[in-house]
PDB file of N, CA and C in Angstrom:
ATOM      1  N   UNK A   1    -104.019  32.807 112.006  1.00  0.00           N
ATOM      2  CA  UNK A   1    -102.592  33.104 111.907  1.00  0.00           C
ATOM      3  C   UNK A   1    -102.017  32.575 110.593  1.00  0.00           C
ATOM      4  N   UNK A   2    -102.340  31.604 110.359  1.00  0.00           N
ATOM      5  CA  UNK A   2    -101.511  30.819 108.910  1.00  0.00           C
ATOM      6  C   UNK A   2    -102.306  31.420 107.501  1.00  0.00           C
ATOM      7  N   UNK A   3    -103.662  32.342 107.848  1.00  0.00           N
ATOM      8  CA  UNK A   3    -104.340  32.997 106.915  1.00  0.00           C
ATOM      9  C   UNK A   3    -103.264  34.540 106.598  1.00  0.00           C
ATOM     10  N   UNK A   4    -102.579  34.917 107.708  1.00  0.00           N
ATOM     11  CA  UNK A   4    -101.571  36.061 107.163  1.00  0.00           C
ATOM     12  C   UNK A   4    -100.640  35.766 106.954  1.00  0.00           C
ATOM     13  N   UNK A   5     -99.948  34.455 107.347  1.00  0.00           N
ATOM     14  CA  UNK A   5     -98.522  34.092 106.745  1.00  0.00           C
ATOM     15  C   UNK A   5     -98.720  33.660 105.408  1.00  0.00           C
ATOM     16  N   UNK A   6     -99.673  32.990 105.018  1.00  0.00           N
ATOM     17  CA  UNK A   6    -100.025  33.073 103.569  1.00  0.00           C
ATOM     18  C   UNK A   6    -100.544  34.435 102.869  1.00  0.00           C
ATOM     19  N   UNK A   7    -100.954  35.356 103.524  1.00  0.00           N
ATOM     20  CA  UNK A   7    -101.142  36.506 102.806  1.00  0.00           C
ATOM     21  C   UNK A   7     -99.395  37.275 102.791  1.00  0.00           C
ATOM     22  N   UNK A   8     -98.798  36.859 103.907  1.00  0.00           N
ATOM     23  CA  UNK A   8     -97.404  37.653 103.989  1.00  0.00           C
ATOM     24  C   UNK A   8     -96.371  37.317 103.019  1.00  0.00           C
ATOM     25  N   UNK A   9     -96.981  35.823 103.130  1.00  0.00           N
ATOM     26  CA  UNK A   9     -95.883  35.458 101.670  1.00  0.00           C
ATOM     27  C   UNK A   9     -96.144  36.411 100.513  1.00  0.00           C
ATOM     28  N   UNK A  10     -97.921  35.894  99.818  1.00  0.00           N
ATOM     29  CA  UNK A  10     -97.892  36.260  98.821  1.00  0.00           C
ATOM     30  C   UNK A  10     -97.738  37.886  98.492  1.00  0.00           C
ATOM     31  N   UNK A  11     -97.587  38.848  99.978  1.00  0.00           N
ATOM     32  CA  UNK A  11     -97.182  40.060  99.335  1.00  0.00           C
ATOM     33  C   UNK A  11     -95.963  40.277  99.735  1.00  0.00           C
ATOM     34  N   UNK A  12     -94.678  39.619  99.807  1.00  0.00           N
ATOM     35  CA  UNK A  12     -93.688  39.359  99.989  1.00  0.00           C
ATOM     36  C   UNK A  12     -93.318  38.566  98.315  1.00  0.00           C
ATOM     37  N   UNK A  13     -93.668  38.219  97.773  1.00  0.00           N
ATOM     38  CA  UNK A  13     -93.968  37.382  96.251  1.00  0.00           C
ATOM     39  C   UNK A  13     -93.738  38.449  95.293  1.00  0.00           C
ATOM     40  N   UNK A  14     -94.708  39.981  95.520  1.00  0.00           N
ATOM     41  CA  UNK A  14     -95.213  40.767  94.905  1.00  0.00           C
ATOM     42  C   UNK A  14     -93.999  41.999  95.026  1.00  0.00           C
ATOM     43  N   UNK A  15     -93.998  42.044  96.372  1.00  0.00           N
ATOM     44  CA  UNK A  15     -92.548  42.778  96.421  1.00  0.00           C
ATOM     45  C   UNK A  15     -91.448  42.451  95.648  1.00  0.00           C
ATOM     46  N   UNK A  16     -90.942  41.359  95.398  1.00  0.00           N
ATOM     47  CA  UNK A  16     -89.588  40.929  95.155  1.00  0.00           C
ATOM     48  C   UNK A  16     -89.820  41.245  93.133  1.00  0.00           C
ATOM     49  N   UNK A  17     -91.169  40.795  93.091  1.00  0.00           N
ATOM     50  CA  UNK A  17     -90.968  40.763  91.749  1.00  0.00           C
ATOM     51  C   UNK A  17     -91.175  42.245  91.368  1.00  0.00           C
ATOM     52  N   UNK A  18     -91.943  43.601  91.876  1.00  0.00           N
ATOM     53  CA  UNK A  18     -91.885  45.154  91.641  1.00  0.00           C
ATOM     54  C   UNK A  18     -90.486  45.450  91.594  1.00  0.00           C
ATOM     55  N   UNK A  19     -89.466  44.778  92.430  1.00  0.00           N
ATOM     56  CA  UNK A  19     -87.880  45.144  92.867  1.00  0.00           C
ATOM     57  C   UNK A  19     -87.263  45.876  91.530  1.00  0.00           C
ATOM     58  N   UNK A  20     -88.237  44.844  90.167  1.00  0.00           N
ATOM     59  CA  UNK A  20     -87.184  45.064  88.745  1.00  0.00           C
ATOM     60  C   UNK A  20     -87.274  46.208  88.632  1.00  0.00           C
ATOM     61  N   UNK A  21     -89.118  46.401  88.900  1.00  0.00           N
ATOM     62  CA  UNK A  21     -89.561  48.052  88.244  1.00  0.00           C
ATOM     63  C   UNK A  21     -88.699  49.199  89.103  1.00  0.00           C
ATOM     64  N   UNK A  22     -88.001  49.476  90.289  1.00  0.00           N
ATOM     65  CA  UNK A  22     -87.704  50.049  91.176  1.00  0.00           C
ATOM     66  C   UNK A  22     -85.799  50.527  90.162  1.00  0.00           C
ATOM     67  N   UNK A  23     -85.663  51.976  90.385  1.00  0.00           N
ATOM     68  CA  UNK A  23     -84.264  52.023  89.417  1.00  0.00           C
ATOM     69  C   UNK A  23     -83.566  53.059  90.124  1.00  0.00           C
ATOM     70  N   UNK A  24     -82.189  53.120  90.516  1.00  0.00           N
ATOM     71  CA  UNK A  24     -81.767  54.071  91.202  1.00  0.00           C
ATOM     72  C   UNK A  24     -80.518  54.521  90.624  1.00  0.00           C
ATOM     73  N   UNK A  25     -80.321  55.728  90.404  1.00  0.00           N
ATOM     74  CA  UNK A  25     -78.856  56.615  89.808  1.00  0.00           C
ATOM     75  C   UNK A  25     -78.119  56.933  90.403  1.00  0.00           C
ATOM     76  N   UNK A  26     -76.507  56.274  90.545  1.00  0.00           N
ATOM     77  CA  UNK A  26     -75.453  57.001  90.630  1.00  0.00           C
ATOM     78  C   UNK A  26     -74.492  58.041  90.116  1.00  0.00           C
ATOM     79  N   UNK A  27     -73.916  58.657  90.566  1.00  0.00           N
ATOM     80  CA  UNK A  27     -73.475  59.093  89.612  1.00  0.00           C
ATOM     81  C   UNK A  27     -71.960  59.368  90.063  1.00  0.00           C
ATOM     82  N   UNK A  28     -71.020  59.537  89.723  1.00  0.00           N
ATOM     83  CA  UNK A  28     -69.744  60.081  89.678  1.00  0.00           C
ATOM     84  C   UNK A  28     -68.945  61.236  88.727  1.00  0.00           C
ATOM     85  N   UNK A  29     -68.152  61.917  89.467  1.00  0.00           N
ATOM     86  CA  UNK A  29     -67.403  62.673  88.107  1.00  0.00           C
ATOM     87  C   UNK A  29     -68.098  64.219  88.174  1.00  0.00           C
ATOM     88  N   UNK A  30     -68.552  63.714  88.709  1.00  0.00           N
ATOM     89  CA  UNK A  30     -69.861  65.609  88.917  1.00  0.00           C
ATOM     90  C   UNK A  30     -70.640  65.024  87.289  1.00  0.00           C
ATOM     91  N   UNK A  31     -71.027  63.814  87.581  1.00  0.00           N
ATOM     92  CA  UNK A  31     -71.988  63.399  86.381  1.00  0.00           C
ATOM     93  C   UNK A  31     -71.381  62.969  85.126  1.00  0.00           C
ATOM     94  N   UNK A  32     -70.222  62.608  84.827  1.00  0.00           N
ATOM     95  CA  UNK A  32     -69.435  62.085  83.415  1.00  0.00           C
ATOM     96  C   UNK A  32     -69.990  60.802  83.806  1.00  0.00           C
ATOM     97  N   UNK A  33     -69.874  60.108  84.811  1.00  0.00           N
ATOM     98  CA  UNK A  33     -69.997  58.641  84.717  1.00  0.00           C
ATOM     99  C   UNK A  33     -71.545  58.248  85.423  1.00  0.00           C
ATOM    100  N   UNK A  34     -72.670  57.837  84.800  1.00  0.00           N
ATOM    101  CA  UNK A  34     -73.566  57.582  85.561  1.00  0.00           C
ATOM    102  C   UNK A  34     -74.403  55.815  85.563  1.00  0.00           C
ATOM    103  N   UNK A  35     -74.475  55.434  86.825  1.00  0.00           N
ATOM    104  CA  UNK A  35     -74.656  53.923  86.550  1.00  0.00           C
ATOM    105  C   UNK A  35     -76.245  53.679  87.236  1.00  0.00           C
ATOM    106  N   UNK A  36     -77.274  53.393  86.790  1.00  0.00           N
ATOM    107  CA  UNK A  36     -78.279  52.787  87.346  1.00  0.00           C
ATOM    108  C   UNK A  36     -78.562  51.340  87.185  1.00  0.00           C
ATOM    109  N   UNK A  37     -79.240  51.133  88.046  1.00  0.00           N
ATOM    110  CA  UNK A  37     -79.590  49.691  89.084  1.00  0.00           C
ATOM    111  C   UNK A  37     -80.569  49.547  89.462  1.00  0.00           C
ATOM    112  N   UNK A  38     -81.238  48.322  89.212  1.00  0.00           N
ATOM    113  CA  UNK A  38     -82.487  47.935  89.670  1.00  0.00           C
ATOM    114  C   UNK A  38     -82.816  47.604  91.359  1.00  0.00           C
ATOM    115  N   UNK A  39     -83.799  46.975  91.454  1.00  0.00           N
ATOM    116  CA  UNK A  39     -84.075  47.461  93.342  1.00  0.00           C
ATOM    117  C   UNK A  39     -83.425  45.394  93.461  1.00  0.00           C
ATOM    118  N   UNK A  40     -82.951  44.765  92.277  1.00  0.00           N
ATOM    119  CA  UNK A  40     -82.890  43.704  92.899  1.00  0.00           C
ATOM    120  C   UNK A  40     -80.835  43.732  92.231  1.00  0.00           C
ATOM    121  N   UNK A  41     -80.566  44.576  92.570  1.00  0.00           N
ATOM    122  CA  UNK A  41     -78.876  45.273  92.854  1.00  0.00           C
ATOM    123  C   UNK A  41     -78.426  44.737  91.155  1.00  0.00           C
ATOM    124  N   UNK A  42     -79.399  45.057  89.984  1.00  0.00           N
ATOM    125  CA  UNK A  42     -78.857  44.538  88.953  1.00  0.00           C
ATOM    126  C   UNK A  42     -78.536  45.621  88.564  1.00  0.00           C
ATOM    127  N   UNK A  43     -76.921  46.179  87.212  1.00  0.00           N
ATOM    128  CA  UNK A  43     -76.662  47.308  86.868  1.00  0.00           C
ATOM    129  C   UNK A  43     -77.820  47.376  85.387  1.00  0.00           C
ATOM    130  N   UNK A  44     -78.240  48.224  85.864  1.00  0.00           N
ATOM    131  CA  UNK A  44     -79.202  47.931  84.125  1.00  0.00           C
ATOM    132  C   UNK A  44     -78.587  49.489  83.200  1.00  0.00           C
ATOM    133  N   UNK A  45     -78.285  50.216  83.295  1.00  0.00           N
ATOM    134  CA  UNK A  45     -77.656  50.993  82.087  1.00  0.00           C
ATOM    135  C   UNK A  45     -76.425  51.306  82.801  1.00  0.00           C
ATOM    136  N   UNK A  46     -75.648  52.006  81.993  1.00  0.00           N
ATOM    137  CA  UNK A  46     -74.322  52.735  81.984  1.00  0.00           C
ATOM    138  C   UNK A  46     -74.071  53.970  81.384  1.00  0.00           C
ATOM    139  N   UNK A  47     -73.561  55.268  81.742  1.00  0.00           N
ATOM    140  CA  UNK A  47     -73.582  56.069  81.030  1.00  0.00           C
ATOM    141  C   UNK A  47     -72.533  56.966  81.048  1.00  0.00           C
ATOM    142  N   UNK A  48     -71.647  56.587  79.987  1.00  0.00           N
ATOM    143  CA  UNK A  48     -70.027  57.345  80.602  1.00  0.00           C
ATOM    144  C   UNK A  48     -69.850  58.817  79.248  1.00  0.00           C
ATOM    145  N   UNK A  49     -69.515  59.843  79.720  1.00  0.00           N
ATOM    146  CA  UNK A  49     -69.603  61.141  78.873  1.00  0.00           C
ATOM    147  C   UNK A  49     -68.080  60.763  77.853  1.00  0.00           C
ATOM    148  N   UNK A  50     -68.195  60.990  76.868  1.00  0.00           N
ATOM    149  CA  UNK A  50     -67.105  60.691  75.443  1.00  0.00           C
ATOM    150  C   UNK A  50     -66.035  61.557  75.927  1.00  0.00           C
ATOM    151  N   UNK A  51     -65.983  62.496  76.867  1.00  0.00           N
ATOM    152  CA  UNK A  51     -64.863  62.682  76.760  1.00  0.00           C
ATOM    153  C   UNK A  51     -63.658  62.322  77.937  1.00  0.00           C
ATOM    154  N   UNK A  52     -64.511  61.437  79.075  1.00  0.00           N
ATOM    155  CA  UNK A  52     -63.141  60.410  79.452  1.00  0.00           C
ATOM    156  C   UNK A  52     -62.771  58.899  78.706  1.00  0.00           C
ATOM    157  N   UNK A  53     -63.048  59.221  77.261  1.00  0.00           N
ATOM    158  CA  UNK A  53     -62.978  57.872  76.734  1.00  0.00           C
ATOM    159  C   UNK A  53     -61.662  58.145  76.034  1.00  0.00           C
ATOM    160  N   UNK A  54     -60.770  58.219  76.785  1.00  0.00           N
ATOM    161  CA  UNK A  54     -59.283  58.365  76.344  1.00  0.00           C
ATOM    162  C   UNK A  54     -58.079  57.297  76.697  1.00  0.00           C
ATOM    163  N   UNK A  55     -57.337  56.730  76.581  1.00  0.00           N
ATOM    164  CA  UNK A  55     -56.798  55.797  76.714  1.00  0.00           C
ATOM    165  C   UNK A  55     -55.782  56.111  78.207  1.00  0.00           C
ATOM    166  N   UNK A  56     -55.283  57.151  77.948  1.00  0.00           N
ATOM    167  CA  UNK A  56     -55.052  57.975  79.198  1.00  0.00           C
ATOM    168  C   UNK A  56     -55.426  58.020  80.501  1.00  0.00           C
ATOM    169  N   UNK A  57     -56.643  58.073  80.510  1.00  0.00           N
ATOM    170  CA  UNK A  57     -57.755  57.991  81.281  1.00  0.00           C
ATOM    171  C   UNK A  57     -58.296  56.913  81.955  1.00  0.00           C
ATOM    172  N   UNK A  58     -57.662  55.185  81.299  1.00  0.00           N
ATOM    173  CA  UNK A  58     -58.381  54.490  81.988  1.00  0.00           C
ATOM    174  C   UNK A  58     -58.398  54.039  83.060  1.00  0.00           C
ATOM    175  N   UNK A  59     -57.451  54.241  84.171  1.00  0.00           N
ATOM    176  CA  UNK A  59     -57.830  54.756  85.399  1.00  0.00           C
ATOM    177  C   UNK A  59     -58.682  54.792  86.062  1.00  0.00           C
ATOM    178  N   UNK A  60     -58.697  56.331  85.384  1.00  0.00           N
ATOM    179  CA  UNK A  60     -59.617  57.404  86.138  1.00  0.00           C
ATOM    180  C   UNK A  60     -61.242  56.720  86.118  1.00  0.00           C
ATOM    181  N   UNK A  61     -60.887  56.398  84.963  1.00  0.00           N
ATOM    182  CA  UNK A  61     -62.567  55.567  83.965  1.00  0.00           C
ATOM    183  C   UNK A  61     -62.852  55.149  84.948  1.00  0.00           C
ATOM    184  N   UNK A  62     -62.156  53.463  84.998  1.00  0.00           N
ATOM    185  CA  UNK A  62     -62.866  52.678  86.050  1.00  0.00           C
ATOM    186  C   UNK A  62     -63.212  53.443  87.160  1.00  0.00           C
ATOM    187  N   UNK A  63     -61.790  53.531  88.347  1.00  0.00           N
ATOM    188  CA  UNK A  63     -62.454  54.170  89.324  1.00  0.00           C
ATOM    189  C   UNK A  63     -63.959  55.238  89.417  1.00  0.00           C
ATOM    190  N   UNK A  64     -64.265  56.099  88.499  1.00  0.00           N
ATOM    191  CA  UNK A  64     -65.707  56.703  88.424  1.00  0.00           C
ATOM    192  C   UNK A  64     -66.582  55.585  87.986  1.00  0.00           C
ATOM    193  N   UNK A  65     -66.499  54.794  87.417  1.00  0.00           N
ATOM    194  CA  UNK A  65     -67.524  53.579  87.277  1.00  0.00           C
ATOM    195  C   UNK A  65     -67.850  53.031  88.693  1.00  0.00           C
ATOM    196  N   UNK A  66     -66.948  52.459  89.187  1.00  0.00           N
ATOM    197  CA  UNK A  66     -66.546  51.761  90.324  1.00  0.00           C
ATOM    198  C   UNK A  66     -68.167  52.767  91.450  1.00  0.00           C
ATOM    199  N   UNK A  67     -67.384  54.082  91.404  1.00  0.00           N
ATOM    200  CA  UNK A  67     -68.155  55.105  92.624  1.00  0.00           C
ATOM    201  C   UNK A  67     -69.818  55.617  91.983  1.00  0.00           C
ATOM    202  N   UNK A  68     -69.572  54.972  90.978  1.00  0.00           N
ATOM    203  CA  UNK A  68     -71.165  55.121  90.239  1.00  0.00           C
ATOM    204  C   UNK A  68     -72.077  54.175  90.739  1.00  0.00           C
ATOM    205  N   UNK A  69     -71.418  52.835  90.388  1.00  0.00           N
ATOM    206  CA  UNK A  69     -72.203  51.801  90.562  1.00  0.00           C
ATOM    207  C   UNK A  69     -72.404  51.880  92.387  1.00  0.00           C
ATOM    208  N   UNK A  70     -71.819  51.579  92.627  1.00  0.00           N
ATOM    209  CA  UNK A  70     -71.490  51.893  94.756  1.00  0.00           C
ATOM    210  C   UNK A  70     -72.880  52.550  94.892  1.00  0.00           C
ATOM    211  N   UNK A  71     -72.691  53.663  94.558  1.00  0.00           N
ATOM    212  CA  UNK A  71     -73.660  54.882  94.733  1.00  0.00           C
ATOM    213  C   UNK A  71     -75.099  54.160  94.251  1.00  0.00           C
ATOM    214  N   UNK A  72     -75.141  54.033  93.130  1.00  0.00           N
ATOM    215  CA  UNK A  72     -76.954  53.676  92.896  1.00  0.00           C
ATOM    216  C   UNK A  72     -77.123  52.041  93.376  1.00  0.00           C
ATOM    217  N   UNK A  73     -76.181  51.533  93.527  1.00  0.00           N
ATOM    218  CA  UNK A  73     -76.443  50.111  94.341  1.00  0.00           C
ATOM    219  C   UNK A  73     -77.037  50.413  96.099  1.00  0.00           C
ATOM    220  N   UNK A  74     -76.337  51.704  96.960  1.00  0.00           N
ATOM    221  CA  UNK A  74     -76.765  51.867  97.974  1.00  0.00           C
ATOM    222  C   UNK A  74     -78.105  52.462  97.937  1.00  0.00           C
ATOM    223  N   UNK A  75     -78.473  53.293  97.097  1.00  0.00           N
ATOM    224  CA  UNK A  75     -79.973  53.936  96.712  1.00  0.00           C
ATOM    225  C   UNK A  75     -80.617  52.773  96.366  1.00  0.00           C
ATOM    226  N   UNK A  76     -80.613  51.987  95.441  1.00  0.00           N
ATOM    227  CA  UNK A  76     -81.545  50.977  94.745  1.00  0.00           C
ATOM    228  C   UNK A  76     -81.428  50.039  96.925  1.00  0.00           C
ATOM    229  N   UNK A  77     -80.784  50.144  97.111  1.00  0.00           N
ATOM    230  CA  UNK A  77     -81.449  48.701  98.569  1.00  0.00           C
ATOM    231  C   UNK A  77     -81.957  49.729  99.554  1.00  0.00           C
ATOM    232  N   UNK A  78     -81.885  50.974  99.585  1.00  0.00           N
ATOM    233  CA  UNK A  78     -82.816  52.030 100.208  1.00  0.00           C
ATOM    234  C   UNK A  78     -84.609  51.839  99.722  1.00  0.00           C
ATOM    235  N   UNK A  79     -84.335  51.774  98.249  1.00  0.00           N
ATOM    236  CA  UNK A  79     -85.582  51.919  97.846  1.00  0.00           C
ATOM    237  C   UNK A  79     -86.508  50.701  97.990  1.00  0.00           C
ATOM    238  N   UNK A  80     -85.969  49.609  97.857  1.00  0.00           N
ATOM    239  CA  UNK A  80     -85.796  48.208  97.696  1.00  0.00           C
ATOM    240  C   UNK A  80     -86.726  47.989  98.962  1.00  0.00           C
ATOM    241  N   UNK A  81     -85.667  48.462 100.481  1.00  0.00           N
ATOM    242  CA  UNK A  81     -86.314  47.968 101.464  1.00  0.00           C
ATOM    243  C   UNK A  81     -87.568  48.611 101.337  1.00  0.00           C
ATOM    244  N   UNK A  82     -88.157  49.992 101.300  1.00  0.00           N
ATOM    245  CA  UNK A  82     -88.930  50.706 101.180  1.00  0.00           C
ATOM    246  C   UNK A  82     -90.085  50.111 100.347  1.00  0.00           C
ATOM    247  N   UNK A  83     -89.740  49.250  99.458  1.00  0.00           N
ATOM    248  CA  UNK A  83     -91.177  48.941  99.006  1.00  0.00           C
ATOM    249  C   UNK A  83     -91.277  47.541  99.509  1.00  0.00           C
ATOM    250  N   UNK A  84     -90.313  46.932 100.491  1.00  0.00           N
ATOM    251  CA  UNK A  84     -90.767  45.721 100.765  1.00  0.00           C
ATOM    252  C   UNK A  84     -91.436  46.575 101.839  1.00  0.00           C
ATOM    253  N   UNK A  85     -91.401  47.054 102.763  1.00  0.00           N
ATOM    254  CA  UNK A  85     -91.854  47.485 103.797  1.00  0.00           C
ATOM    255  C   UNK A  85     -93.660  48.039 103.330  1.00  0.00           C
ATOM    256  N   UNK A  86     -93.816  48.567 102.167  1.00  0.00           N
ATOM    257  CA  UNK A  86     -94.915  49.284 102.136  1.00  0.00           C
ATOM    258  C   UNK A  86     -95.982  47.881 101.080  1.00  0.00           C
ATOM    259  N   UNK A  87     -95.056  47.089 101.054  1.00  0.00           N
ATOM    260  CA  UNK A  87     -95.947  46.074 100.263  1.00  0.00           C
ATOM    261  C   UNK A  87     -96.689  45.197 101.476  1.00  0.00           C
ATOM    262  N   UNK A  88     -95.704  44.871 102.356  1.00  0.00           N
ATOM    263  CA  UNK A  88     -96.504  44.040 103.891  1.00  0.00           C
ATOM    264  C   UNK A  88     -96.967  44.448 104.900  1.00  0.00           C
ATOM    265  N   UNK A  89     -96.876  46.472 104.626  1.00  0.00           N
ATOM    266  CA  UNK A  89     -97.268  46.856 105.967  1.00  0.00           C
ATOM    267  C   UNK A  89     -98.977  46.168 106.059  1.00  0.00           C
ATOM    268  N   UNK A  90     -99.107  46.539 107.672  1.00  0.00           N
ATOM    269  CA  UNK A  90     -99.966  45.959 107.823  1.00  0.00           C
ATOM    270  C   UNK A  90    -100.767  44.520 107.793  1.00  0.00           C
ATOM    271  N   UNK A  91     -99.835  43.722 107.142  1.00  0.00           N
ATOM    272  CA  UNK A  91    -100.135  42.149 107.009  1.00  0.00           C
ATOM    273  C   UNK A  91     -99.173  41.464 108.460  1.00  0.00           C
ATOM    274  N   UNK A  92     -98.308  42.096 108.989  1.00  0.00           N
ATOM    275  CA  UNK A  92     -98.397  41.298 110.339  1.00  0.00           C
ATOM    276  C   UNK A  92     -97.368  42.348 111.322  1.00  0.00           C
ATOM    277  N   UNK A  93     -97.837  42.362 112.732  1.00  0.00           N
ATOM    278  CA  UNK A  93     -97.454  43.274 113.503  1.00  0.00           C
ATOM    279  C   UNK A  93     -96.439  44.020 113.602  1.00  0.00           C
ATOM    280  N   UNK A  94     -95.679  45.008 113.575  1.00  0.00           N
ATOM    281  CA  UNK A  94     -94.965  46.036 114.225  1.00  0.00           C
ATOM    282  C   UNK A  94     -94.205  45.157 115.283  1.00  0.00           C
ATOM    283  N   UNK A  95     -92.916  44.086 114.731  1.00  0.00           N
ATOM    284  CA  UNK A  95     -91.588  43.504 115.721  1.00  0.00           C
ATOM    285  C   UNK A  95     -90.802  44.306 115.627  1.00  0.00           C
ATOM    286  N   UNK A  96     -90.233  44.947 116.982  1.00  0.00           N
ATOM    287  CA  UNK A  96     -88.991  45.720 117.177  1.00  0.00           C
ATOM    288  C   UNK A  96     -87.868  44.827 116.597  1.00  0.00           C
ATOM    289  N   UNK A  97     -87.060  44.844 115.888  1.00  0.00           N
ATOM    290  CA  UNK A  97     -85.918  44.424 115.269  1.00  0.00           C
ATOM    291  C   UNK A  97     -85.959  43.808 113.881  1.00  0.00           C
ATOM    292  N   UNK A  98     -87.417  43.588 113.775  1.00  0.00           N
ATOM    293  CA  UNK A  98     -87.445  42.286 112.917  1.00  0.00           C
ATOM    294  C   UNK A  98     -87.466  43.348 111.566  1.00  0.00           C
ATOM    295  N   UNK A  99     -86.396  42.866 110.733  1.00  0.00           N
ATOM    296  CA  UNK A  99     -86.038  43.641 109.038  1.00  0.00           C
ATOM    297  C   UNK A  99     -86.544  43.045 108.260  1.00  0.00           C
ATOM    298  N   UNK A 100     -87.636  43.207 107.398  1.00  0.00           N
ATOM    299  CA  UNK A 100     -88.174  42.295 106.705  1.00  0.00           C
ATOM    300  C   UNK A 100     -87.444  42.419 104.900  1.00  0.00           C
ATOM    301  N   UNK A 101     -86.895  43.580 105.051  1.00  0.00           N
ATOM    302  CA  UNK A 101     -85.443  44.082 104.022  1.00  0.00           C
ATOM    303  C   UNK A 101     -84.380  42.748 103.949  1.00  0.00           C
ATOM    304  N   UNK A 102     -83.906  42.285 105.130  1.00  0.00           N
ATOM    305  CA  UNK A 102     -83.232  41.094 104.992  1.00  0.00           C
ATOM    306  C   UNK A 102     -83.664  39.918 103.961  1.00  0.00           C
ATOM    307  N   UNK A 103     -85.059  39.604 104.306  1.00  0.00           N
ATOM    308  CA  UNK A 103     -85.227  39.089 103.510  1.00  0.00           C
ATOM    309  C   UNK A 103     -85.022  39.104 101.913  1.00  0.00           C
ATOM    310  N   UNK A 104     -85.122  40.321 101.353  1.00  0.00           N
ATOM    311  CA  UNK A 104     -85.081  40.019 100.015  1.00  0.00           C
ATOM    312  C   UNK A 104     -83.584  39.504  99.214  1.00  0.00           C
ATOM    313  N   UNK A 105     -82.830  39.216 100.225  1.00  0.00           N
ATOM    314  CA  UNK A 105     -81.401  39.090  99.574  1.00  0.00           C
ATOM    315  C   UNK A 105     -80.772  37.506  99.263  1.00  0.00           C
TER     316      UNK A 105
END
């Protein structure tokens, strides 16, 4: 037993650190504003189209930032759980309830 909780860690170790490689796109605006995010909820680019870059506009700006980031933050912890799940399957039984997604937070 303590031979898979040490194997569970260390692919629980392996998961958290793939999280960076893992990247998910939001987008808003029908695509003017697009924000991606890593699987460990970091914003890693930004991508806003030149022509809501109006002073007019800043508003509108944020709010589509705002629904960008939202958006690929809920995809990136979709994906997130998904590779914690496929990094430990099989290293310890099938518990009804038990989220092993919780963990990475």
């Amino acid at each position: 037993m303590m031979g898979k909780v040490k194997e569970m860690q260390e692919k629980m170790r392996e998961a958290q650190e793939n999280l960076t490689h893992i990247q998910a796109t939001g987008e808003s605006g029908a695509g003017l504003v697009k924000a991606t995010v890593n699987g460990k909820k970091q914003l890693v680019t930004l991508d806003i189209d030149e022509s809501l870059i109006k002073p007019e506009d800043v508003d509108i700006l944020k709010d589509l930032i705002v629904a960008a980031v939202n958006k690929a933050m809920e995809e990136a912890e979709v994906l997130a759980k998904e590779e914690i799940q496929k990094s430990t399957e099989g290293v310890l039984p099938n518990i009804p309830g038990f989220d092993l997604g919780s963990m990475m937070r």
